[in-house]
Protein backbone atom coordinates (compact mmCIF):
# COMPACT_ATOMS: atom_id res chain seq x y z
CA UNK A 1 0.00 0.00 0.00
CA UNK A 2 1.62 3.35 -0.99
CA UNK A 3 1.68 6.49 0.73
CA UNK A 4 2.16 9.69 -0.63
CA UNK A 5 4.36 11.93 1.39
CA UNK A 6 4.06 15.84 0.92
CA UNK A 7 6.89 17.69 2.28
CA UNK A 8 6.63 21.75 1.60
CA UNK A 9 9.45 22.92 2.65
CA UNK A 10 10.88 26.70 2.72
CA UNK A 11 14.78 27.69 3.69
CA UNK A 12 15.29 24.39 5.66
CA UNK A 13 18.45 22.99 6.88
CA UNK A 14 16.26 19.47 8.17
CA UNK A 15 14.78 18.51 4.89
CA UNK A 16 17.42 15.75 3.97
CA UNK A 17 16.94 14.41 7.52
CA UNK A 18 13.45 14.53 7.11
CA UNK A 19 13.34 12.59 4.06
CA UNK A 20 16.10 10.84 5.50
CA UNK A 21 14.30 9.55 8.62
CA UNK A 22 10.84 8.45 7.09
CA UNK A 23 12.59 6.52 4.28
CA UNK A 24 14.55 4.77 7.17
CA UNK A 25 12.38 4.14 10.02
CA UNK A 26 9.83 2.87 8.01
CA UNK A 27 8.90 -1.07 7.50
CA UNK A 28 8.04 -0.86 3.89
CA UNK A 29 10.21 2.02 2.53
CA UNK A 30 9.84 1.02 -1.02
CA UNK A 31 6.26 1.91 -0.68
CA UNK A 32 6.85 6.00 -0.13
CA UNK A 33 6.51 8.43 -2.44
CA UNK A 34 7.98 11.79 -1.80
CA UNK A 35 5.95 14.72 -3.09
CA UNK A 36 8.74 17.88 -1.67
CA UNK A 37 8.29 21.50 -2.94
CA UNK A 38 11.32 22.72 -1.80
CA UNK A 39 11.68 26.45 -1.74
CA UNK A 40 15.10 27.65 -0.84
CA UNK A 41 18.06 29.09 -2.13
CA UNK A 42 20.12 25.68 -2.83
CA UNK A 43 18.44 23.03 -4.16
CA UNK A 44 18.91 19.26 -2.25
CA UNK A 45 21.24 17.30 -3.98
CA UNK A 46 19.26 14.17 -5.11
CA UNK A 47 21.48 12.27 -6.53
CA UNK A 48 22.68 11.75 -2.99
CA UNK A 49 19.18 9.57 -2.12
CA UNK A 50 19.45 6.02 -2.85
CA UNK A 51 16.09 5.89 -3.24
CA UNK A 52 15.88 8.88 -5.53
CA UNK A 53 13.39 7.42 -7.87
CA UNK A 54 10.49 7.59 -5.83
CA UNK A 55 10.92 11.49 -5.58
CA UNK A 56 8.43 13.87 -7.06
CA UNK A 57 11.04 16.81 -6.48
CA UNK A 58 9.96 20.71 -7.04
CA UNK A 59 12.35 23.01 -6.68
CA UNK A 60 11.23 26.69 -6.50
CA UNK A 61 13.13 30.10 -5.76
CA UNK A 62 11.99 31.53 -2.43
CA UNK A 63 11.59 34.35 -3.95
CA UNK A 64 8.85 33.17 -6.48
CA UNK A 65 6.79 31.33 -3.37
CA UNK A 66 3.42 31.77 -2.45
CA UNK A 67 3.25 30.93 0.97
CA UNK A 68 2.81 26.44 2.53
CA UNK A 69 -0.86 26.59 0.91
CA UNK A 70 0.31 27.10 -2.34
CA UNK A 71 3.52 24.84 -2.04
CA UNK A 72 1.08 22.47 -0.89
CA UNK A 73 -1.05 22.81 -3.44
CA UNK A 74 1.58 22.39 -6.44
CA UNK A 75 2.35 18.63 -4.26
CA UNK A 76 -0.81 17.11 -4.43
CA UNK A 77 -0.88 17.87 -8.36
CA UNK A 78 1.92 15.17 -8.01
CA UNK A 79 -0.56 12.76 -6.20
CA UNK A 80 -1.14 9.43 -8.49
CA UNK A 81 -3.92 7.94 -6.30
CA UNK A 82 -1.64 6.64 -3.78
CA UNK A 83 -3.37 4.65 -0.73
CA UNK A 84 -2.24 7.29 2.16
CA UNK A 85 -1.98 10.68 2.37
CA UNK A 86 0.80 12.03 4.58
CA UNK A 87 1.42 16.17 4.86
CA UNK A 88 4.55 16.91 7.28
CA UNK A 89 6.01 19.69 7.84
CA UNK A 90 10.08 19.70 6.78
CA UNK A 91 11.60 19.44 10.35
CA UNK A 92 10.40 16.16 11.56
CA UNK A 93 11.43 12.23 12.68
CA UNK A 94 9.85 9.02 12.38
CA UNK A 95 9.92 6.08 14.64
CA UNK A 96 10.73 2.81 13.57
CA UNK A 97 7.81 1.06 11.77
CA UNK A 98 5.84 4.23 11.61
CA UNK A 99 4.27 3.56 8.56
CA UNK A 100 2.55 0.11 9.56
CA UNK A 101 1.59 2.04 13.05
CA UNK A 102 -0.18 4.65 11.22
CA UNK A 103 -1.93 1.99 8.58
CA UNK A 104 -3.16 0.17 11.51
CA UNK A 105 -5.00 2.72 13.24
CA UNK A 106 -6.68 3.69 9.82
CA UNK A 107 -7.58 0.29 9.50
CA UNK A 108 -8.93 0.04 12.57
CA UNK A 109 -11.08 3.20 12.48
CA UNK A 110 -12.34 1.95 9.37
CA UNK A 111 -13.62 -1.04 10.35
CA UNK A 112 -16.68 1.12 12.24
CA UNK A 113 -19.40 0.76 9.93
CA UNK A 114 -20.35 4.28 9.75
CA UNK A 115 -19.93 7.45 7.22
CA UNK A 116 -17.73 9.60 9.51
CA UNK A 117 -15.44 6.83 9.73
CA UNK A 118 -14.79 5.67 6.32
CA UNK A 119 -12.44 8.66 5.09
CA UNK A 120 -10.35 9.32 8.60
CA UNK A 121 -8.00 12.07 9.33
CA UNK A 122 -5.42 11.44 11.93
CA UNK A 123 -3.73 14.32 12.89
CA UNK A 124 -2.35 16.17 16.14
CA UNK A 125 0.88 18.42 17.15
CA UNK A 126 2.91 16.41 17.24
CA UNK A 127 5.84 15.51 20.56
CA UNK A 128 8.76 17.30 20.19
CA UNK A 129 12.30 16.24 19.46
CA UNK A 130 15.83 17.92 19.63
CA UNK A 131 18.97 18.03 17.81
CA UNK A 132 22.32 16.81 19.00
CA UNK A 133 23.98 17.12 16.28
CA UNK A 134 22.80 17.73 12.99
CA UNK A 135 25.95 16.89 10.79
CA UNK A 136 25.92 13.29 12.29
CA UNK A 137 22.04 12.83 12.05
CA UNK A 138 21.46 12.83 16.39
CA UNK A 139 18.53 14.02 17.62
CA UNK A 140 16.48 12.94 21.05
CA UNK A 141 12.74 12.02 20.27
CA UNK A 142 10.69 12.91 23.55
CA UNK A 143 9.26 9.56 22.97
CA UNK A 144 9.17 8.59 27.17
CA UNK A 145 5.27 10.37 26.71
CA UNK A 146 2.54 7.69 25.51
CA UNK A 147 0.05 10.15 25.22
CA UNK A 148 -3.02 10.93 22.96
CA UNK A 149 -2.38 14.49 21.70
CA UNK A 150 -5.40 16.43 21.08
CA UNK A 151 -6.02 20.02 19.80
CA UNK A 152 -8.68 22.65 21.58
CA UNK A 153 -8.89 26.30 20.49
CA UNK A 154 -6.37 28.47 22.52
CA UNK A 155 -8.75 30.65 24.91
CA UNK A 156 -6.15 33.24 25.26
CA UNK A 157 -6.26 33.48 21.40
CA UNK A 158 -9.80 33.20 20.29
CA UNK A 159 -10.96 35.32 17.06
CA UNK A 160 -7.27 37.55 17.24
CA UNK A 161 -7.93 37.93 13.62
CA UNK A 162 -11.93 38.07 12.71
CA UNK A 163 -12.86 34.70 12.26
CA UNK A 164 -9.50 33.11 13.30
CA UNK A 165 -8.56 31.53 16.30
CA UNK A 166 -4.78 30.09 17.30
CA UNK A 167 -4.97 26.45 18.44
CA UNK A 168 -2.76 23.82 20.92
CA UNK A 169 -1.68 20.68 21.91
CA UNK A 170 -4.85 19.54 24.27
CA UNK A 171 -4.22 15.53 26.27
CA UNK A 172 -7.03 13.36 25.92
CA UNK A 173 -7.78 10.71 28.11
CA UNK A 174 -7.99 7.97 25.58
CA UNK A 175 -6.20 5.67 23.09
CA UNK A 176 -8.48 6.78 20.32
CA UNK A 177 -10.98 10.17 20.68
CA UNK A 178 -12.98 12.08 18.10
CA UNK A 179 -11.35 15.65 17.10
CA UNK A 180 -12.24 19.05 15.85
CA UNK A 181 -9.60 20.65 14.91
CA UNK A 182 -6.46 19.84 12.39
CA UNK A 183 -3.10 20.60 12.98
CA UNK A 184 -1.97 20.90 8.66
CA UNK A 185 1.71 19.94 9.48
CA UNK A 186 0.78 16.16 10.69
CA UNK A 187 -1.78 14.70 9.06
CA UNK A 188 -2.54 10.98 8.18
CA UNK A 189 -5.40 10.01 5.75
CA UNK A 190 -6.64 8.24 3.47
CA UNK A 191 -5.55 8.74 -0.67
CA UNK A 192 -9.47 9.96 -0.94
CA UNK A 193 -8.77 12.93 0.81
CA UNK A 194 -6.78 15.00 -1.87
CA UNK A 195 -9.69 14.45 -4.30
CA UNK A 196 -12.48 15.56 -1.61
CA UNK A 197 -10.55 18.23 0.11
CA UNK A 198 -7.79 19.29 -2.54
CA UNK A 199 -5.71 22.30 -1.03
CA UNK A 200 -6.64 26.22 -1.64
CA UNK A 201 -3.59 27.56 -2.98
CA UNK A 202 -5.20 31.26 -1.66
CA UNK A 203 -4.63 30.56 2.02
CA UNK A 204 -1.17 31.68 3.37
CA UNK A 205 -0.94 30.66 7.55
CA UNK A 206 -3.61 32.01 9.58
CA UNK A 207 -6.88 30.27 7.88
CA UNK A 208 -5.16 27.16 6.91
CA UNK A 209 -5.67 24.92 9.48
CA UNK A 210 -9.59 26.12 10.05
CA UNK A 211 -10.25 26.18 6.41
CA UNK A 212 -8.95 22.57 6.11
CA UNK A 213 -10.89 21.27 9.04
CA UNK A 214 -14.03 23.02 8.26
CA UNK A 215 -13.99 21.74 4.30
CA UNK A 216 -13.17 18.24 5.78
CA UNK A 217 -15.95 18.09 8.80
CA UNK A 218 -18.82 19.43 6.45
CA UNK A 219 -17.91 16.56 3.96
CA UNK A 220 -18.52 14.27 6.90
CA UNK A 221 -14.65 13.14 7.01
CA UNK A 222 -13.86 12.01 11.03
CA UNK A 223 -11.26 14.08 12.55
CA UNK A 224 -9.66 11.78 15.06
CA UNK A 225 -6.57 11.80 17.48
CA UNK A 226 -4.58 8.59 18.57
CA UNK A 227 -1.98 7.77 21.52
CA UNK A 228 1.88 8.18 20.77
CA UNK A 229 1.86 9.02 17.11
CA UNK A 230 5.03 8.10 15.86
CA UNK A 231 6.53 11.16 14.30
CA UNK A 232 8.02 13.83 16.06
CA UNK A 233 8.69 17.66 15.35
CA UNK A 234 10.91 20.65 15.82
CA UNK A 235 9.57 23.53 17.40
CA UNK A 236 11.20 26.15 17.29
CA UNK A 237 11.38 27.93 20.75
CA UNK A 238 12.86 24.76 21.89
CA UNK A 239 16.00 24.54 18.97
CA UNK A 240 18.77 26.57 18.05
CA UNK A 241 18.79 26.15 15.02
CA UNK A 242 17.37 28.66 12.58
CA UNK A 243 15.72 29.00 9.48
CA UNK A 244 14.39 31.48 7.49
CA UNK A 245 10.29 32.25 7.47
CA UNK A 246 8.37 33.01 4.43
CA UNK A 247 8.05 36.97 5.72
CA UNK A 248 11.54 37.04 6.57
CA UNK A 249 12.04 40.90 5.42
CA UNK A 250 15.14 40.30 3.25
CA UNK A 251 13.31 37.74 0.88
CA UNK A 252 9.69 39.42 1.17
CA UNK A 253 10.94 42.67 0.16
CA UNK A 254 11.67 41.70 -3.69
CA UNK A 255 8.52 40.02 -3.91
CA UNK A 256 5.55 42.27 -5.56
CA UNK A 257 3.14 40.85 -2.82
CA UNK A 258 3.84 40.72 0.45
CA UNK A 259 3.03 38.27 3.09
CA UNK A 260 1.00 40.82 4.75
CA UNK A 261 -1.29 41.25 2.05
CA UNK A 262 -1.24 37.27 1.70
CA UNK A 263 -2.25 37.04 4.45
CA UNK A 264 -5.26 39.30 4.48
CA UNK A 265 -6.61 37.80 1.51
CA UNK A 266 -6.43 34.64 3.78
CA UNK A 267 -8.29 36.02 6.41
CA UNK A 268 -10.70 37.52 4.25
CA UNK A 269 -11.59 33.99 2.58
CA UNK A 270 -11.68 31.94 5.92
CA UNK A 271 -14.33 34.34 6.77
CA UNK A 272 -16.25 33.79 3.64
CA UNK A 273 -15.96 30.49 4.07
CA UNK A 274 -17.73 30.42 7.38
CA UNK A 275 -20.36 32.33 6.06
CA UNK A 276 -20.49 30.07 3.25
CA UNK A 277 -19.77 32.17 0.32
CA UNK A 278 -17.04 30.57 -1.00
CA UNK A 279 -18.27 27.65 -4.11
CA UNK A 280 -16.93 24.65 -5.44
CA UNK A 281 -14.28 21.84 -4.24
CA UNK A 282 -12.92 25.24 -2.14
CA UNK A 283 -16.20 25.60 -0.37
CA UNK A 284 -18.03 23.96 2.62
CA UNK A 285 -19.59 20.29 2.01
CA UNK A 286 -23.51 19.65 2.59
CA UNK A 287 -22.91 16.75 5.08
CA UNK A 288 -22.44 18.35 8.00
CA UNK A 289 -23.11 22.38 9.47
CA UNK A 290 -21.50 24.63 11.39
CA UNK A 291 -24.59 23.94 13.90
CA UNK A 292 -22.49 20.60 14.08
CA UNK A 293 -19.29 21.74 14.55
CA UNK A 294 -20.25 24.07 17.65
CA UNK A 295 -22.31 20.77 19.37
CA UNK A 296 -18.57 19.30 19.62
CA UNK A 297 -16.76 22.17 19.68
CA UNK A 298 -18.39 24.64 21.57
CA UNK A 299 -17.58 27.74 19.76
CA UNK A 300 -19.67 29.41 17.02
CA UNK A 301 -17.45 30.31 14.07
CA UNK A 302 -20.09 31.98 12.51
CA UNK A 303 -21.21 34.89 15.11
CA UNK A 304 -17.77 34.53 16.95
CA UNK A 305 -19.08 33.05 20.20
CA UNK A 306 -17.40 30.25 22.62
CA UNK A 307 -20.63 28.71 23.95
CA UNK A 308 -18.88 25.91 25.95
CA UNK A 309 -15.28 26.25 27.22
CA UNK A 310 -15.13 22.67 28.62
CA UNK A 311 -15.07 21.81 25.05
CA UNK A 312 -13.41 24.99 23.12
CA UNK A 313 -10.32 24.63 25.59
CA UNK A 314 -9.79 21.20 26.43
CA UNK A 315 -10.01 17.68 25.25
CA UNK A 316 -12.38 16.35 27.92
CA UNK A 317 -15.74 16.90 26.03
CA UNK A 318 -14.26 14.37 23.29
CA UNK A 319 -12.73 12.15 25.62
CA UNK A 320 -16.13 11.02 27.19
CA UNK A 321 -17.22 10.06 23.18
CA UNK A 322 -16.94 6.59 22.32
CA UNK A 323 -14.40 6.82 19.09
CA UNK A 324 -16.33 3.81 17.28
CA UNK A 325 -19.80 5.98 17.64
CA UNK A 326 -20.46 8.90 15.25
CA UNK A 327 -20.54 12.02 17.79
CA UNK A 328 -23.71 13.38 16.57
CA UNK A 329 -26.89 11.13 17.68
């Protein structure tokens, strides 16, 4: 079973290992295929992979890049109806077997005879890890927590920018639980969801992860969360190493649109979206309503309203749902 891989990366030392890792650490590595947009200054030598063949490699010059949504939008025009659909960010590690850890959980949501279940996104933030040295290929994967990572709406955070809210990292109290929210640099699916939910090339960072979610849970695709996922990211504030950001100054300043204005137009279309004026494969499905959405989320996207906190800011709403039940009776 193959899984498509879509790595859009932008100025980033930890591609290779990225790559590097998944190939590696995963039980049937002759089953990925690697869609990478990289945007940076000095393109990754490919020749270098072994396993170079099962690349779908874009280069682009960061000058000429649109922002993740976009990047991510030129990868999935690489998709060839692969089983699995994996989008990582470009600083990340696997554990070993990852890929056969992931299938099974897929699997084994699918096996509930029910709509929601059938097309299931796995996602979360994911645990951290940190680098030891990154010319040998040493990092330290907090793997020690064998937790169920969950995502709630930040309540210090909610509607900053009209309709958009920041998000977190939110423990639930179960091996499996029901979600509401997608975190767009780990997610796990099935190959169906690049047809049903392709990406908007329009969004730039804030909207992308509520855009995503809310195209996704109106089409009636279940948003779920599992214990210990087996890849592992590098957050920033905890690394020193640096890379460059799409609105770093010295690259945004010789493009003719900013990331300012990028990102207004982004705003501006998440909003239309939630008042459901945007048409097409870019607008909201017709399974499911944003009547839904606040019943397990507690917050009305719509009139900007958090009518339940218990479930906006935490994970213990979901974690009294049975996982193998749709949520809404």
């Amino acid at each position: 079973m193959k899984i498509f891989i879509s790595i859009a990366s932008y100025q980033d030392p930890l591609l290779e290992t990225t790559i590097n890792s998944a190939y590696k650490n995963a039980k049937h590595p002759e089953n990925l295929v690697f869609g990478i947009c990289d945007q940076s200054s000095n393109p990754i030598n490919i020749d270098s992979f072994k396993f170079s063949n099962q690349f779908k490699y874009d280069h682009v010059n960061p000058i000429d890049s649109k922002g993740p949504c976009w990047a991510r939008a030129r990868i999935q025009k690489s998709f060839n109806d692969e089983d699995f659909y994996l989008q990582i960010d470009s600083h990340m590690q696997f554990e070993e077997n990852w890929d056969s850890y992931l299938i099974k959980y897929i699997e084994k949501i699918k096996n509930t005879d029910s709509e929601i279940h059938q097309s299931p996104i796995i996602t979360c933030y994911p645990r951290a890890f940190n680098v030891i040295d990154l010319e040998r290929g040493e990092f330290d994967l907090n793997n020690a927590e064998t937790r169920t990572d969950a995502i709630s709406f930040r309540k210090d955070s909610m509607f900053i920018k009209n309709n958009f809210s920041r998000q977190i990292g939110s423990i639930a109290s179960k091996e499996i639980t029901h979600g509401y929210l997608i975190a767009a640099g780990c997610i796990f699916t099935t190959g169906d969801f690049v047809k049903k939910v392709p990406y908007d090339p329009e969004f730039y960072f804030y909207g992308e992860e509520i855009s995503l979610m809310l195209r996704s849970f109106t089409r009636n695709l279940g948003i779920f969360h599992i214990q210990s996922l087996p890849i592992f990211h590098l957050y920033a504030e905890l690394s020193n190493i640096k890379r460059k950001l799409h609105w770093n100054e010295d690259e945004d300043s010789n493009r003719d649109v900013k990331w300012y204005q990028r990102e207004e137009k982004s705003i501006n279309k998440l909003n239309a979206l939630i008042n459901d004026d945007v048409e097409g494969a870019f607008g909201l499905g017709d399974k499911k309503t944003l009547d839904d959405y606040e019943y397990l989320s507690g917050v009305d996207l719509k009139n900007k309203v958090v009518t339940d906190e218990n479930k906006a800011f935490t994970a213990k709403f979901i974690s009294t749902l049975d996982w193998r039940e749709s949520p809404f009776k």
